[in-house]
N, C-alpha and C. Protein backbone atom coordinates (compact mmCIF):
# COMPACT_ATOMS: atom_id res chain seq x y z
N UNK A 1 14.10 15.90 3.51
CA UNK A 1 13.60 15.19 2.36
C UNK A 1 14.40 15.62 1.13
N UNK A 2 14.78 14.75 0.35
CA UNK A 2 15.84 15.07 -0.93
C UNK A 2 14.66 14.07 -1.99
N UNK A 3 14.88 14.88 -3.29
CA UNK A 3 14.32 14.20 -4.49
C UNK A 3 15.54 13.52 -5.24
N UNK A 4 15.06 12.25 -5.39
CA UNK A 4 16.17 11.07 -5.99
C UNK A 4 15.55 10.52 -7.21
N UNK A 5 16.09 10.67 -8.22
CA UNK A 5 15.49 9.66 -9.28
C UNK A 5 15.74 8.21 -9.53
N UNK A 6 14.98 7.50 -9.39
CA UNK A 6 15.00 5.86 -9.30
C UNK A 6 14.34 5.10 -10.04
N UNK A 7 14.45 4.18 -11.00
CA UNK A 7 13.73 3.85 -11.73
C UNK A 7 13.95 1.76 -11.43
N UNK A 8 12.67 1.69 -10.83
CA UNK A 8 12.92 0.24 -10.62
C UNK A 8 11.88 -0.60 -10.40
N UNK A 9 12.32 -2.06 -11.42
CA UNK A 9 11.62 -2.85 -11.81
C UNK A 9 10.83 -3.96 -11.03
N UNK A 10 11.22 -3.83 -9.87
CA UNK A 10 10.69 -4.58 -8.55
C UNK A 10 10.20 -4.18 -7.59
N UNK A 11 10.00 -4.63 -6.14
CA UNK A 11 8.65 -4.07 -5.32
C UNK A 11 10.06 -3.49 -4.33
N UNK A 12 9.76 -3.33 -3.32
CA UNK A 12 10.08 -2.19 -2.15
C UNK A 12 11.81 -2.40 -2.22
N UNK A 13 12.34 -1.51 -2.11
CA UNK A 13 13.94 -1.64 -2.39
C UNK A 13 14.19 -2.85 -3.41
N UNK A 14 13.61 -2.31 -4.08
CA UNK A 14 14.18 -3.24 -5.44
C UNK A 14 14.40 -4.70 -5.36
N UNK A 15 13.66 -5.30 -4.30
CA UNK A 15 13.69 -6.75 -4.30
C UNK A 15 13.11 -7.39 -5.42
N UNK A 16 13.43 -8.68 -6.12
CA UNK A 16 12.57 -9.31 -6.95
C UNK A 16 12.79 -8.57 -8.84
N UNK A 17 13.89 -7.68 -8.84
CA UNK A 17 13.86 -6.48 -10.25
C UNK A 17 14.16 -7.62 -11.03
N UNK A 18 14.69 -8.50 -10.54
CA UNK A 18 15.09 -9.52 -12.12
C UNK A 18 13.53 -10.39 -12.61
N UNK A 19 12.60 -10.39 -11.60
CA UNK A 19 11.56 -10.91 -11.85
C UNK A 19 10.31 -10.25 -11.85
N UNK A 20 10.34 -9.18 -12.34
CA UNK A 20 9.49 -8.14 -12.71
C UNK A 20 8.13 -8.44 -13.28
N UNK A 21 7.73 -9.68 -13.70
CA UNK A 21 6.24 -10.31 -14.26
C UNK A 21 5.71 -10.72 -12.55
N UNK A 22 6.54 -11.47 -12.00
CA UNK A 22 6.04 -11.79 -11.17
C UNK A 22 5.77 -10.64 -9.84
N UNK A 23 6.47 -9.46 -10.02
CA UNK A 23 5.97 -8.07 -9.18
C UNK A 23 4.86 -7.69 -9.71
N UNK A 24 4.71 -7.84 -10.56
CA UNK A 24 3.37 -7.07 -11.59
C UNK A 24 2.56 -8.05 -11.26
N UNK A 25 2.68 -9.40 -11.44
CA UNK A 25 1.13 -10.31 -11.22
C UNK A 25 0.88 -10.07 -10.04
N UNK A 26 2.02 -10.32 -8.62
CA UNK A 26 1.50 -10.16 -7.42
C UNK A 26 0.68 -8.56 -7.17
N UNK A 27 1.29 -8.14 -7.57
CA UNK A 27 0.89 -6.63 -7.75
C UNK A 27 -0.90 -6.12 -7.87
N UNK A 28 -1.27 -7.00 -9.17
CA UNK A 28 -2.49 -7.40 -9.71
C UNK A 28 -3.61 -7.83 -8.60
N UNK A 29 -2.64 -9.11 -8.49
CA UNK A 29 -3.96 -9.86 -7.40
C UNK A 29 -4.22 -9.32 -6.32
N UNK A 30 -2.83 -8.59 -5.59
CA UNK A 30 -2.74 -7.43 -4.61
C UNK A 30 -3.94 -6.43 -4.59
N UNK A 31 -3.48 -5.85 -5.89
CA UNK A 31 -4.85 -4.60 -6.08
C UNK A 31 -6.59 -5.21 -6.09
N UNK A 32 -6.90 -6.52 -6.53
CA UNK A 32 -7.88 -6.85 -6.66
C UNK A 32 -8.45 -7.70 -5.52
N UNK A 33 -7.68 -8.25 -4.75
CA UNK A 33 -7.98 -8.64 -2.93
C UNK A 33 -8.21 -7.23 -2.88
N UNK A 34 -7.77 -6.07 -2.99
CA UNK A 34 -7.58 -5.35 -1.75
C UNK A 34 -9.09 -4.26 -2.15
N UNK A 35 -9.19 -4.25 -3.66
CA UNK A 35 -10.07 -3.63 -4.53
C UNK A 35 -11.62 -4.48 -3.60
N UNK A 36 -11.65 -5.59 -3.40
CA UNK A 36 -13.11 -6.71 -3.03
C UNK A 36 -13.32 -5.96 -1.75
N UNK A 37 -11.79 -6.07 -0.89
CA UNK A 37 -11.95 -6.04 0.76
C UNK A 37 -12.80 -4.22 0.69
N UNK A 38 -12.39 -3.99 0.03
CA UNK A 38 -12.92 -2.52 0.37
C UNK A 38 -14.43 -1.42 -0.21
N UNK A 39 -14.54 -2.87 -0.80
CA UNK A 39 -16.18 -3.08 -1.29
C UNK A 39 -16.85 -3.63 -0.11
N UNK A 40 -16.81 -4.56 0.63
CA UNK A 40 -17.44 -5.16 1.78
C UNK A 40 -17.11 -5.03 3.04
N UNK A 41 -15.90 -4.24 3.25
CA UNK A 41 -15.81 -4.06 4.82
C UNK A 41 -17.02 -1.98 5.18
N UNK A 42 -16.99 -2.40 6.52
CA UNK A 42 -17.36 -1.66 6.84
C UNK A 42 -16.34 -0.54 7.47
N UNK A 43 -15.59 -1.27 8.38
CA UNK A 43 -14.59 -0.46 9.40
C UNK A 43 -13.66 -0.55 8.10
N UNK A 44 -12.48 0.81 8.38
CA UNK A 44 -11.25 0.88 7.59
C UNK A 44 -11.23 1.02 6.33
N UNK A 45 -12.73 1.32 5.72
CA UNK A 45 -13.34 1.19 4.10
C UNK A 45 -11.91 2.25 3.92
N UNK A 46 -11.75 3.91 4.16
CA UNK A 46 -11.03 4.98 3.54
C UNK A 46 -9.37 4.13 3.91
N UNK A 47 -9.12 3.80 4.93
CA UNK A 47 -7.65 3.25 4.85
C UNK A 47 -7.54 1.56 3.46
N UNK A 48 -8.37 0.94 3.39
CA UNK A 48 -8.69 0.43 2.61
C UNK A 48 -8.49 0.68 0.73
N UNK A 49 -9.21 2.16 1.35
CA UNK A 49 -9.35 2.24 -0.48
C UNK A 49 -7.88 3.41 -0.75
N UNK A 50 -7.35 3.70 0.30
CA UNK A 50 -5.37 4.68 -0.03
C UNK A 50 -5.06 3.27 -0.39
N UNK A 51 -5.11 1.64 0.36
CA UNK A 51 -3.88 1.37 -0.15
C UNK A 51 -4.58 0.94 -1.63
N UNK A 52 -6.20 0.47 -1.98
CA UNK A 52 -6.26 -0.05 -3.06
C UNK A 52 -5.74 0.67 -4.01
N UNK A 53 -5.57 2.04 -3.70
CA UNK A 53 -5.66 3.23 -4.77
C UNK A 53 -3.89 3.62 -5.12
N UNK A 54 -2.83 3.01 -3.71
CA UNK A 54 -1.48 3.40 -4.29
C UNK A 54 -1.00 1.43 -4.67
N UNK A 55 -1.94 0.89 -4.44
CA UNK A 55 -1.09 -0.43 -5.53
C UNK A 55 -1.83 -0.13 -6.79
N UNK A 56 -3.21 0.38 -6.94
CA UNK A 56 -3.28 0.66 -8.35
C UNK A 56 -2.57 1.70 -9.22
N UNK A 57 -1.95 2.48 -8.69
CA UNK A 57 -1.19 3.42 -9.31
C UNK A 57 0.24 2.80 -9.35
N UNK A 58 0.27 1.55 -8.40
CA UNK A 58 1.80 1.18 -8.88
C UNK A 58 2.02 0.46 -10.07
N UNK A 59 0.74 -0.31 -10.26
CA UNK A 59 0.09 -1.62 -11.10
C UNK A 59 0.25 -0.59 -12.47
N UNK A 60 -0.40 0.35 -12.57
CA UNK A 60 -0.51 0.95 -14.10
C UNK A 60 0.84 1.29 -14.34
N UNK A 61 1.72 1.83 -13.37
CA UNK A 61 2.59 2.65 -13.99
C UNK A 61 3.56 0.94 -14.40
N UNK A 62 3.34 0.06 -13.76
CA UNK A 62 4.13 -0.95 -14.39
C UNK A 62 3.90 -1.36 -15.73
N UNK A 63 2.35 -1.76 -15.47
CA UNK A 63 1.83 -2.12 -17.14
C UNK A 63 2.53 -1.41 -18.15
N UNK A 64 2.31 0.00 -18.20
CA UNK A 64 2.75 1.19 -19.17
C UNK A 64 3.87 1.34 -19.37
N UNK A 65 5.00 0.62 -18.41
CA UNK A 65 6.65 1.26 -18.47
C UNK A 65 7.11 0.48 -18.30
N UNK A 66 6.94 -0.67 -17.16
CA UNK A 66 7.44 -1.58 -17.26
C UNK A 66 8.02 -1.83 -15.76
N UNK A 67 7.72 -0.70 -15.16
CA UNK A 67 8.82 -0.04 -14.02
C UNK A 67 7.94 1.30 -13.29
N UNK A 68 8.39 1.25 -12.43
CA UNK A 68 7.55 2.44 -11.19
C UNK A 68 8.71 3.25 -11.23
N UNK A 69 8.40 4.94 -10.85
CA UNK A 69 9.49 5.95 -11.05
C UNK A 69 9.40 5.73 -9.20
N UNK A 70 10.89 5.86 -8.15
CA UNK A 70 10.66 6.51 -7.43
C UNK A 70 11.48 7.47 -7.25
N UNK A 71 10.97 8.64 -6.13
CA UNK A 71 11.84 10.13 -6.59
C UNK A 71 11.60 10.17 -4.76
N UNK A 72 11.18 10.03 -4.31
CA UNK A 72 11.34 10.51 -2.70
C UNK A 72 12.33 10.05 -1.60
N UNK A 73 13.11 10.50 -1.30
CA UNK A 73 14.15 10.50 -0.06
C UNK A 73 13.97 10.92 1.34
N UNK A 74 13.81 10.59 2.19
CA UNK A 74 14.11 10.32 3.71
C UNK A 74 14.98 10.02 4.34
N UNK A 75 15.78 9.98 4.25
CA UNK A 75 16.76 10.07 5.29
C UNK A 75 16.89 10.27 6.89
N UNK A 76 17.08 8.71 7.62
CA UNK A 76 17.79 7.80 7.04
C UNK A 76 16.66 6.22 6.98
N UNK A 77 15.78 6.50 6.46
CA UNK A 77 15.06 5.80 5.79
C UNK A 77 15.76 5.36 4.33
N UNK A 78 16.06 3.44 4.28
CA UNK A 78 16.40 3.23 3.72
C UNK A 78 15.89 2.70 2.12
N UNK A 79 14.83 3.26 1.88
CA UNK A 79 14.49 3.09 0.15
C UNK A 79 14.26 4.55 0.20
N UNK A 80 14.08 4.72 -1.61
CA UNK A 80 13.49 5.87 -2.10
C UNK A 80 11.58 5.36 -2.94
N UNK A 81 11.28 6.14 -2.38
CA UNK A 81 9.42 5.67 -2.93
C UNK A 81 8.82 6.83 -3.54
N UNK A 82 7.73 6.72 -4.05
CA UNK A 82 6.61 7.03 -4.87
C UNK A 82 5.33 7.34 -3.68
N UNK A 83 4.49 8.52 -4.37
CA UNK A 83 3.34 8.53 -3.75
C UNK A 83 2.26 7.23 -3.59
N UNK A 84 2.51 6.87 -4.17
CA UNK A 84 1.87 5.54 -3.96
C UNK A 84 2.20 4.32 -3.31
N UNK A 85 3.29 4.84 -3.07
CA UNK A 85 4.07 3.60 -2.01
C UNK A 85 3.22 4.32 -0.73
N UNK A 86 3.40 6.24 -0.61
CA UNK A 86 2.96 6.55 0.58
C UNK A 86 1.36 6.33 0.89
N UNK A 87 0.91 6.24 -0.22
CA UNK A 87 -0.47 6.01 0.04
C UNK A 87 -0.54 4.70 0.65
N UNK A 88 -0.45 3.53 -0.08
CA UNK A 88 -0.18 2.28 0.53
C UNK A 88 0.24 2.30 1.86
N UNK A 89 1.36 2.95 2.60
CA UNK A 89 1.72 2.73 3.42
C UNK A 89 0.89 3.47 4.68
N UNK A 90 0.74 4.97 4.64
CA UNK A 90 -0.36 5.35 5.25
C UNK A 90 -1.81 4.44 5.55
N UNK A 91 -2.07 4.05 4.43
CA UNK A 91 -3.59 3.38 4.37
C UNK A 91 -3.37 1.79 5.39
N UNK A 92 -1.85 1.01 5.36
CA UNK A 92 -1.67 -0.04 6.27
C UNK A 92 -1.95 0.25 7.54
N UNK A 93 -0.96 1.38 7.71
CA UNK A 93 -1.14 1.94 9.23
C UNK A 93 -2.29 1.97 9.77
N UNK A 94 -3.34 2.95 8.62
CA UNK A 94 -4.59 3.74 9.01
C UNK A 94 -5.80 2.29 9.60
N UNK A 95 -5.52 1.00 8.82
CA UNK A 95 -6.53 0.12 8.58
C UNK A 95 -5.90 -0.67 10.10
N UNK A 96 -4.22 -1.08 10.42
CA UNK A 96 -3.85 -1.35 11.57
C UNK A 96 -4.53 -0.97 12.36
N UNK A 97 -4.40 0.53 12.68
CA UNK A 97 -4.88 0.92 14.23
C UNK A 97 -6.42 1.34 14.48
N UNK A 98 -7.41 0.71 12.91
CA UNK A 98 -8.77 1.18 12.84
C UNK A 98 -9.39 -0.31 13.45
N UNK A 99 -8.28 -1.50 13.24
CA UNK A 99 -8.53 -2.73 13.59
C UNK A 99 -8.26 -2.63 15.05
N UNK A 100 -7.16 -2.23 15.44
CA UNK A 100 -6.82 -2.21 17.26
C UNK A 100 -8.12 -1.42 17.72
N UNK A 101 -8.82 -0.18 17.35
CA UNK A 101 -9.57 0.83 18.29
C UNK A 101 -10.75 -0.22 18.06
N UNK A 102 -11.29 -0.75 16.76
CA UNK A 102 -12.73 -1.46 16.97
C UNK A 102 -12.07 -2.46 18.21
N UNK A 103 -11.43 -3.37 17.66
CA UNK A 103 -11.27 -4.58 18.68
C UNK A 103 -11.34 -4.38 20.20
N UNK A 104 -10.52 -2.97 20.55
CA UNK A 104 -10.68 -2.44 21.89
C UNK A 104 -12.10 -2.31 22.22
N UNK A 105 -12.80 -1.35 21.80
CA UNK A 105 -13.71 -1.04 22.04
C UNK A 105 -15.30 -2.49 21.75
N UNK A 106 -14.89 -3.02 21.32
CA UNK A 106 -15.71 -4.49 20.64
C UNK A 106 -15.69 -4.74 22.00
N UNK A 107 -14.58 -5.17 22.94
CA UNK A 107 -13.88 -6.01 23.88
C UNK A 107 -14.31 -5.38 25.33
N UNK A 108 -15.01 -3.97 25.57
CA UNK A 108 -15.38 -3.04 26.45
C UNK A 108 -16.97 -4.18 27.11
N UNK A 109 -17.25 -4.09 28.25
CA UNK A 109 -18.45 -4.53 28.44
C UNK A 109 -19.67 -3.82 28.20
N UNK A 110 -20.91 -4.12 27.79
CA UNK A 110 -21.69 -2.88 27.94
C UNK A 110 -22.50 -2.33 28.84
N UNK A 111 -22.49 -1.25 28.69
CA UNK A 111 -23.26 -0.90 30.15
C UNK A 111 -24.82 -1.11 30.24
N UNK A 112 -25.44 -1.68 31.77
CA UNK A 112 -26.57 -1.96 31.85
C UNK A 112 -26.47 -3.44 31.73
N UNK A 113 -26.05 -4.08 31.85
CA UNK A 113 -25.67 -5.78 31.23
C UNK A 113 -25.14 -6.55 32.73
C-alpha cells in the first residue's frame, strides 16, 4: 500500500471530472436511494448503511471543495481511493453476499413439510 495524493473532480478513476455537477447530483440521489433503502430493509441494514455512510462522505467533501481527496494506493489495483470509496465498496460486497446467503437459505425446504 503507497499513499498518493489525488485530487479529483469526478467519480471512480476520474471518469466524468469535466462534469463534476453532474457527479455531485448523481452522487446526491445516490446517497438518498441508498439513505431510504436502509431505513426499510431488514436484511443487509449494516452493509447498507457503510455504503450510505461512504457516498455521504463523498457527497460533503464535494459540496465543500468541490472535489474528493484520494490518497490510497494498491497496487496493482488501478485507481487511487478514499475511505469512503472503501466503505462503499466493502458495504456492496457485504449487502451482495447478505443477498446470496438469504436467497440460499429462503430457497432450502422446510423441515416437517
Amino acid at each position: 500500500m503507497q499513499l498518493r495524493l489525488l485530487f479529483n473532480r469526478g467519480a471512480m478513476l476520474g471518469l466524468g471530472s469535466e462534469h463534476a455537477a453532474w457527479v455531485l447530483a448523481a452522487g446526491i440521489v445516490g446517497t438518498l436511494l441508498l439513505g431510504f433503502f436502509s431505513l426499510r430493509r431488514r436484511q443487509g441494514g449494516l452493509a447498507l448503511a457503510l455504503m450510505t455512510g461512504g457516498a455521504l462522505g463523498n457527497v460533503i467533501t464535494r459540496l465543500r471543495f468541490h472535489q474528493v481527496t484520494d490518497f490510497i494506493y494498491i497496487p496493482p489495483y488501478p485507481a487511487i481511493f478514499n475511505l469512503a470509496d472503501v466503505a462503499l465498496r466493502v458495504g456492496v460486497l457485504w449487502f451482495i453476499i447478505a443477498l446470496l446467503v438469504h436467497d440460499r437459505s429462503a430457497a432450502r425446504p422446510k423441515a416437517g413439510y
